[in-house]
C-alpha atoms as a PDB file:
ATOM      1  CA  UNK A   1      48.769  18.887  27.657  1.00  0.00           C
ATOM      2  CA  UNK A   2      46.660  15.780  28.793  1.00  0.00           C
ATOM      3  CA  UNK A   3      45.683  12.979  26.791  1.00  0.00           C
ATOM      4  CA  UNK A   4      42.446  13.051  28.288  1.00  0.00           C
ATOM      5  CA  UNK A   5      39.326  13.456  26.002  1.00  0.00           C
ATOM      6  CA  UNK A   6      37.227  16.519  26.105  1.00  0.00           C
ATOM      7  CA  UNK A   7      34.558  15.072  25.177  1.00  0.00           C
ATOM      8  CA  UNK A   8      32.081  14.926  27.804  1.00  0.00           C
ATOM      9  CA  UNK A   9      28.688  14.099  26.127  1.00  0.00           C
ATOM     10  CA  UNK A  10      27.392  10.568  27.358  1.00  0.00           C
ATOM     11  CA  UNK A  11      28.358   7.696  25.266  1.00  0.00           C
ATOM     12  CA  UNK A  12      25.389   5.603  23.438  1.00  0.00           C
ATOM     13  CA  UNK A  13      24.953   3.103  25.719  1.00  0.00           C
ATOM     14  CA  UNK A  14      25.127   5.248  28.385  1.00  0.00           C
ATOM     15  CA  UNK A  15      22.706   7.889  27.219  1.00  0.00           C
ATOM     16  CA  UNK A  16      20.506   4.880  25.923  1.00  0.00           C
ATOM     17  CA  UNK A  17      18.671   2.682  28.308  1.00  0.00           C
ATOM     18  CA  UNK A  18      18.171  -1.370  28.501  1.00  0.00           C
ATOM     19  CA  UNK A  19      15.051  -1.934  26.784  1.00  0.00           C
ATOM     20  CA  UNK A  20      13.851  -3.739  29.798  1.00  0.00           C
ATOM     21  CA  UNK A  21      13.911  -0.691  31.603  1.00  0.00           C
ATOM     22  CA  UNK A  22      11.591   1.110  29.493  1.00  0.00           C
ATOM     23  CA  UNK A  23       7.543   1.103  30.172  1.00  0.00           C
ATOM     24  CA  UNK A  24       6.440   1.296  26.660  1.00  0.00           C
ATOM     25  CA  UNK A  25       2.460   1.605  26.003  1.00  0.00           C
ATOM     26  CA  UNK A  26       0.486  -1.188  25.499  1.00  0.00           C
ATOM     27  CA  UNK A  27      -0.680  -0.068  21.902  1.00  0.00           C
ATOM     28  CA  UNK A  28       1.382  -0.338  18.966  1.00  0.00           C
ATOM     29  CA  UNK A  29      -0.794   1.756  16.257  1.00  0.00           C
ATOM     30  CA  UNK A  30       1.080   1.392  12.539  1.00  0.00           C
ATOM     31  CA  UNK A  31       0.189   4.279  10.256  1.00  0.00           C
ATOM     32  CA  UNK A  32       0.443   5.755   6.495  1.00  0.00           C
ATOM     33  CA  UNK A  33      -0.283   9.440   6.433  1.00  0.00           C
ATOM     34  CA  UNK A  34       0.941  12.350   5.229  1.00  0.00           C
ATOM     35  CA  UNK A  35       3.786  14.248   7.375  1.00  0.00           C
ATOM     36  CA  UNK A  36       1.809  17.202   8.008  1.00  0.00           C
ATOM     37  CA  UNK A  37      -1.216  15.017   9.139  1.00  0.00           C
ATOM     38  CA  UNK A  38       1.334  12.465  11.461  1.00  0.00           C
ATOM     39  CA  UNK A  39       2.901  15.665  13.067  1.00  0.00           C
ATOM     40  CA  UNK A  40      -0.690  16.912  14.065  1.00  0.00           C
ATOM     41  CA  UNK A  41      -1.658  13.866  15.707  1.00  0.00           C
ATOM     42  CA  UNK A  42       2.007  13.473  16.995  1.00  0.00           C
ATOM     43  CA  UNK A  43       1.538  16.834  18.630  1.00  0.00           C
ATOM     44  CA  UNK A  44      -1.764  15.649  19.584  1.00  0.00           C
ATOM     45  CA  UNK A  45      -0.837  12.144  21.204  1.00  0.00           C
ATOM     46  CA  UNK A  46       1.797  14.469  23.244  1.00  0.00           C
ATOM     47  CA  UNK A  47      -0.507  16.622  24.428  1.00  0.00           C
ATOM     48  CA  UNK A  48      -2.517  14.032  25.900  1.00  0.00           C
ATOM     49  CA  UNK A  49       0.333  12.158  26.981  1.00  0.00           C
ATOM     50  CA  UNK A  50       1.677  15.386  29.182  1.00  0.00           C
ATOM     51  CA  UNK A  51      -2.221  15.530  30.966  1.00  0.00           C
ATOM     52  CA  UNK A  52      -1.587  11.671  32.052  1.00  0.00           C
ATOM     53  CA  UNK A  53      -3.660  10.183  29.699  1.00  0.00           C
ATOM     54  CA  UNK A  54      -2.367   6.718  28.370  1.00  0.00           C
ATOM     55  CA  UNK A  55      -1.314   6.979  24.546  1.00  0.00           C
ATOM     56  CA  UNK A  56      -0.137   4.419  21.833  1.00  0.00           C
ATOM     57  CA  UNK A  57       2.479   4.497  20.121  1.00  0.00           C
ATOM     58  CA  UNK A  58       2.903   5.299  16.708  1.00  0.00           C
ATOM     59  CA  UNK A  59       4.848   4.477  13.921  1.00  0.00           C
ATOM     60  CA  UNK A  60       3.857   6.395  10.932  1.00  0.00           C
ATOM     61  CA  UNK A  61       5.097   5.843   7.044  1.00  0.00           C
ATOM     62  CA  UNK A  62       4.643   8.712   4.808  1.00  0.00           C
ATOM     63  CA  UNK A  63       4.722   6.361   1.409  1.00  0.00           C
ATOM     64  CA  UNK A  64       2.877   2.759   1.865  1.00  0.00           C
ATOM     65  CA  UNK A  65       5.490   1.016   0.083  1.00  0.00           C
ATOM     66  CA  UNK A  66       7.729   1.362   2.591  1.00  0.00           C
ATOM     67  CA  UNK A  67       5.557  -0.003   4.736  1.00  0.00           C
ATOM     68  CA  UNK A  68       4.723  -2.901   2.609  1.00  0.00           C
ATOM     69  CA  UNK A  69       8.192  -3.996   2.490  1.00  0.00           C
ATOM     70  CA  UNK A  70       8.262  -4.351   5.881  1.00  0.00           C
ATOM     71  CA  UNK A  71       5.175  -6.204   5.803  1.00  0.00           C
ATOM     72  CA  UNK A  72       3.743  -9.631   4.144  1.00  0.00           C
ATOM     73  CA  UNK A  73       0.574  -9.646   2.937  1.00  0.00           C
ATOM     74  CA  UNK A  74      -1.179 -11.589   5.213  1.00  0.00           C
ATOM     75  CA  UNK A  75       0.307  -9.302   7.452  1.00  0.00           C
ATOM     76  CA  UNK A  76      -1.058  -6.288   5.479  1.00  0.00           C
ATOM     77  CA  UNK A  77      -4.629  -7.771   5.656  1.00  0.00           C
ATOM     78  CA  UNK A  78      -4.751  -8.090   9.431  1.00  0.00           C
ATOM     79  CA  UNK A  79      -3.690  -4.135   9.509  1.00  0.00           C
ATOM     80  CA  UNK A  80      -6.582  -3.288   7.185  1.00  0.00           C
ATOM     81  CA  UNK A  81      -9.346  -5.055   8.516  1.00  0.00           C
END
């Protein structure tokens, strides 16, 4: 019997690429909705995204107090305004 692994699934780093190698979009769009509301526009971003259109990115946080521990509050104000 061999000692070899079995395993053949990719390793993290090599499933995972160098963030440098990654074109991420030039938006960064923070929300606090719902889930069922953040999967809808999720599904909608992706939608848009598959006809070539240019979408942000988006980081959504069901409960705002996760998001304001995260976040100071002049930090908080900027998002708001």
């Amino acid at each position: 019997m061999s000692n070899e692994p079995t395993d053949t699934e990719p390793t993290h780093d090599e499933f995972t690429p160098d963030p440098d190698e990654v074109e991420y979009p030039s938006t960064l769009r923070i929300t606090s909705l719902p889930a069922e509301q953040a999967q809808a526009a999720a599904l909608e971003r992706a939608e848009r995204w598959e006809q070539g259109e240019e979408v942000p990115h988006v980081v959504n946080f069901e409960d705002r107090t996760r998001l304001r521990q995260l976040l100071t509050d002049r930090r908080m104000e900027l998002l708001e305004e």
